[in-house]
N, C-alpha and C. Protein backbone atom coordinates (compact mmCIF):
# COMPACT_ATOMS: atom_id res chain seq x y z
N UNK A 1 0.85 -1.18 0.00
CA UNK A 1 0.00 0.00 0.00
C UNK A 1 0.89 1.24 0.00
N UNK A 2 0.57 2.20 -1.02
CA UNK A 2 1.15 3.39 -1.14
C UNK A 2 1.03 4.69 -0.09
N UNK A 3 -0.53 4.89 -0.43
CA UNK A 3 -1.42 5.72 0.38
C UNK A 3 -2.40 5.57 1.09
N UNK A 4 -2.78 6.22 1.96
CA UNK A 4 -4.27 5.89 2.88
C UNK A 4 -5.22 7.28 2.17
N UNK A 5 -6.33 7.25 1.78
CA UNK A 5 -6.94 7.99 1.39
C UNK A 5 -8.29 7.77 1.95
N UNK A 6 -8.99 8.49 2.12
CA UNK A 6 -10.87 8.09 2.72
C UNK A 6 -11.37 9.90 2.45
N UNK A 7 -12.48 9.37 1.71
CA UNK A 7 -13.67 10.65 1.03
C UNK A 7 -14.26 10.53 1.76
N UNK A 8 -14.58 12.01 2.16
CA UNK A 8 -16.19 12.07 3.32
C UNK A 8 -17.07 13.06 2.61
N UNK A 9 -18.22 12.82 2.46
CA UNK A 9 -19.19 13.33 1.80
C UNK A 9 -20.20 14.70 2.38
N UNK A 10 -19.19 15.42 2.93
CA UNK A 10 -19.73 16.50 4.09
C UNK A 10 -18.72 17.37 3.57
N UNK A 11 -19.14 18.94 3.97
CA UNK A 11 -17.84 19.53 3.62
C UNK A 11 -17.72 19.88 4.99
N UNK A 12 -15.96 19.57 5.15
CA UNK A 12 -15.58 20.05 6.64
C UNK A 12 -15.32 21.70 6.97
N UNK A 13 -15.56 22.44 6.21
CA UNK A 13 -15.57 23.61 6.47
C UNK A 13 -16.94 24.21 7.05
N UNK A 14 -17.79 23.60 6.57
CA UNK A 14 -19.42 24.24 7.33
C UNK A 14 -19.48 22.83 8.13
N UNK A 15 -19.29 22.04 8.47
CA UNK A 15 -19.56 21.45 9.66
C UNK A 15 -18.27 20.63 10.12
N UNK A 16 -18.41 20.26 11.49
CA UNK A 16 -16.89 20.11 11.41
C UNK A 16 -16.85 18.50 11.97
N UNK A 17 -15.45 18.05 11.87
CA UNK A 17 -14.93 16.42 11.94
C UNK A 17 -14.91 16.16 12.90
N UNK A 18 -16.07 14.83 13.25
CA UNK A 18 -16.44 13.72 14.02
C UNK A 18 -14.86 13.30 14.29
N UNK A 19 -15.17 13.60 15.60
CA UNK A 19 -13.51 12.80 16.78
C UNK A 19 -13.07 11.53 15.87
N UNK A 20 -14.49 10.61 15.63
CA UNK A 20 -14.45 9.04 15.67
C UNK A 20 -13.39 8.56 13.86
N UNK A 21 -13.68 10.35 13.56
CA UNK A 21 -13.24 9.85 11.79
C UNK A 21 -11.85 10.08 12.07
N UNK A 22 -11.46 11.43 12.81
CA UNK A 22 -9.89 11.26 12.68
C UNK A 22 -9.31 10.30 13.56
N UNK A 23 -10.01 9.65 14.43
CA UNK A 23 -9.38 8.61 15.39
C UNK A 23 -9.13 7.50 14.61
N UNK A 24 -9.99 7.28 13.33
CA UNK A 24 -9.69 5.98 12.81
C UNK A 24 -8.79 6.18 11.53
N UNK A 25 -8.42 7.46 11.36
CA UNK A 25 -7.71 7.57 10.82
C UNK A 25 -6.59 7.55 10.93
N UNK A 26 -6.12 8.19 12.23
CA UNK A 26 -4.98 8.32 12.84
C UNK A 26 -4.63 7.10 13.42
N UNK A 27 -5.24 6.40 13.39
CA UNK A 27 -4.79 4.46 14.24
C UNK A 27 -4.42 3.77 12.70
N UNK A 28 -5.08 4.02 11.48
CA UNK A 28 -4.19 3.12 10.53
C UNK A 28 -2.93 4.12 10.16
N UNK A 29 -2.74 5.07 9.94
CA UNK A 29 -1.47 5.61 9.54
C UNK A 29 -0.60 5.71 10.83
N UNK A 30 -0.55 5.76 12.12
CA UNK A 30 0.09 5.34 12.77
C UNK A 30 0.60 4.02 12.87
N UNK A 31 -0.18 2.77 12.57
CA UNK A 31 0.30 1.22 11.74
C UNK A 31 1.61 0.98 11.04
N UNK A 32 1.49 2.22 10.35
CA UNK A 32 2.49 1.93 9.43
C UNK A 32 2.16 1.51 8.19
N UNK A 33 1.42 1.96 7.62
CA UNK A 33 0.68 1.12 6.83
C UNK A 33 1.24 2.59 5.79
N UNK A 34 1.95 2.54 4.45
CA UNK A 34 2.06 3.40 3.05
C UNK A 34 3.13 4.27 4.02
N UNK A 35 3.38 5.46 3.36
CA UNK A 35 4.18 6.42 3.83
C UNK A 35 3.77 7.74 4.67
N UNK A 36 3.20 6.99 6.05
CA UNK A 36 2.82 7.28 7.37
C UNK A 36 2.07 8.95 6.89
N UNK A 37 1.33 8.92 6.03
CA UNK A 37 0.45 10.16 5.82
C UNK A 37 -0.83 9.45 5.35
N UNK A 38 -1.88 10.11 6.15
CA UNK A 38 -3.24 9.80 5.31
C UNK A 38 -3.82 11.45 5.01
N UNK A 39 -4.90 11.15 3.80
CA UNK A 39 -5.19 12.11 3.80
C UNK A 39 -7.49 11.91 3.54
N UNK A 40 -7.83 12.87 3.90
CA UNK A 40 -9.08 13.25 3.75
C UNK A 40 -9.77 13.53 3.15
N UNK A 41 -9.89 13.52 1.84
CA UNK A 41 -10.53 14.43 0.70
C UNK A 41 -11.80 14.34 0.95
N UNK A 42 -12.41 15.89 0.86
CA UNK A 42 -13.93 16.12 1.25
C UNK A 42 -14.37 17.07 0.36
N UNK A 43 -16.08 17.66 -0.32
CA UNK A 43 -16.41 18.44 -0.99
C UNK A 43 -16.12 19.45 -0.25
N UNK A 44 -16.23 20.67 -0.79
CA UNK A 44 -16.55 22.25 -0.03
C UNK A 44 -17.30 23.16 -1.25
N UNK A 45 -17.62 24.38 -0.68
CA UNK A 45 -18.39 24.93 -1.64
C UNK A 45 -17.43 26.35 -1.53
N UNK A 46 -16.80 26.36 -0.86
CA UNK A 46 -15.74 27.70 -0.72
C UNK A 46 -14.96 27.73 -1.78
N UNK A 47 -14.76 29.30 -2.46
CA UNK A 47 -14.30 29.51 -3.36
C UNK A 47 -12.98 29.06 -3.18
N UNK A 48 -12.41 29.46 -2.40
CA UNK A 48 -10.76 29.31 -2.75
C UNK A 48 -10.89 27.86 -0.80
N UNK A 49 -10.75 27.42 -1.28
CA UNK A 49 -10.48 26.39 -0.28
C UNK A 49 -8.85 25.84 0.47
N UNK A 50 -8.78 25.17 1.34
CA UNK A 50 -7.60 25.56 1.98
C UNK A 50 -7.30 24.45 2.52
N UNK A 51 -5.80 23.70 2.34
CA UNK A 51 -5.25 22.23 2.63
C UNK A 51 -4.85 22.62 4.51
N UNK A 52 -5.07 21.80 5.37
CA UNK A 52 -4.37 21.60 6.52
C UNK A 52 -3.92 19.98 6.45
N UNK A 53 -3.11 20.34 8.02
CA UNK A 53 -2.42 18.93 8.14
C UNK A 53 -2.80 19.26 9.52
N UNK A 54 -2.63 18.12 10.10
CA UNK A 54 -2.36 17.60 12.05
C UNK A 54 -1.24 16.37 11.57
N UNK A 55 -0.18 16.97 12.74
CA UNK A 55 0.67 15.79 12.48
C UNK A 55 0.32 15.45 13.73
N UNK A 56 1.04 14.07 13.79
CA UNK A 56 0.42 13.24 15.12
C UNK A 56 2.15 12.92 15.75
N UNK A 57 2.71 13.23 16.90
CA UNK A 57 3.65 13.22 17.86
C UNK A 57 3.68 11.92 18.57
N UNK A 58 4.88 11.71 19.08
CA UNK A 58 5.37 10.66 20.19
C UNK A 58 4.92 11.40 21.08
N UNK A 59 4.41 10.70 22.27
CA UNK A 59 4.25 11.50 23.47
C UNK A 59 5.70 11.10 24.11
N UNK A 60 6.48 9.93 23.94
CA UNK A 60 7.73 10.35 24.59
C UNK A 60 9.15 10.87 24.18
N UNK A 61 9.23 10.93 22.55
CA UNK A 61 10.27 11.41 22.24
C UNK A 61 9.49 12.80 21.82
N UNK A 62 8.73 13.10 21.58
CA UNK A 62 7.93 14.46 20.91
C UNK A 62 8.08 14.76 19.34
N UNK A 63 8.36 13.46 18.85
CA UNK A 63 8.77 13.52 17.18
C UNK A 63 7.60 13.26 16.54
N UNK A 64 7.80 13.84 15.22
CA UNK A 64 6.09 13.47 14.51
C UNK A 64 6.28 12.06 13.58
N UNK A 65 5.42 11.35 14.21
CA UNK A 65 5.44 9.85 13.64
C UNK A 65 4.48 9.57 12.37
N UNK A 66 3.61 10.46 12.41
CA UNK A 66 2.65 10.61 10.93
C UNK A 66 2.22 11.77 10.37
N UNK A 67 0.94 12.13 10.17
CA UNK A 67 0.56 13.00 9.55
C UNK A 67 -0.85 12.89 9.06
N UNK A 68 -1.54 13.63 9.13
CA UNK A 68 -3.11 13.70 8.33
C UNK A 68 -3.72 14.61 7.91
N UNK A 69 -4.08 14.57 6.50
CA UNK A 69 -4.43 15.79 5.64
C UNK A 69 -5.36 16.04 5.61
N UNK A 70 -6.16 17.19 5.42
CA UNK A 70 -7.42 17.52 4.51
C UNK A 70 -6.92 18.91 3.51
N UNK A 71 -7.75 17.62 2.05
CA UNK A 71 -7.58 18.12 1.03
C UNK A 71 -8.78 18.43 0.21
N UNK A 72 -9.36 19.18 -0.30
CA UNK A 72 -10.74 19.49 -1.29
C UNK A 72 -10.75 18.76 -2.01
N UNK A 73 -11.84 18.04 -3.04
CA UNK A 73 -11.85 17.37 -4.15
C UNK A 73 -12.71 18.01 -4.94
């Protein structure tokens, strides 16, 4: 597996992301599973729309062990 990818059919800019979606997101790319980034792609209706990340940390070394995107489609 290359990438982790998952479409949500909501736009996260007018309503915002269920704990339960980035939790299950953040438990397979923490796995190890592709190259420790997943990403989110969701509709929006905003003109100029806008990429974030949350990277996800060691709680004991404080290094970032993954990463998770949201990207517009």
């Amino acid at each position: 597996m290359v990438k982790l990818l998952d479409a949500k059919y909501r736009d996260l800019w007018e309503r915002s992301l269920l704990t339960k979606m980035l939790y299950r997101l953040a438990i397979y790319v923490v796995s190890g599973i592709g190259d420790k980034t997943a990403t989110i792609l969701y509709p929006t209706l905003l003109y100029i729309p806008t990429t974030a990340k949350i990277d996800i940390n060691d709680p004991v070394s404080c290094g970032n062990i993954a990463s998770v995107i949201f990207a517009t489609c």
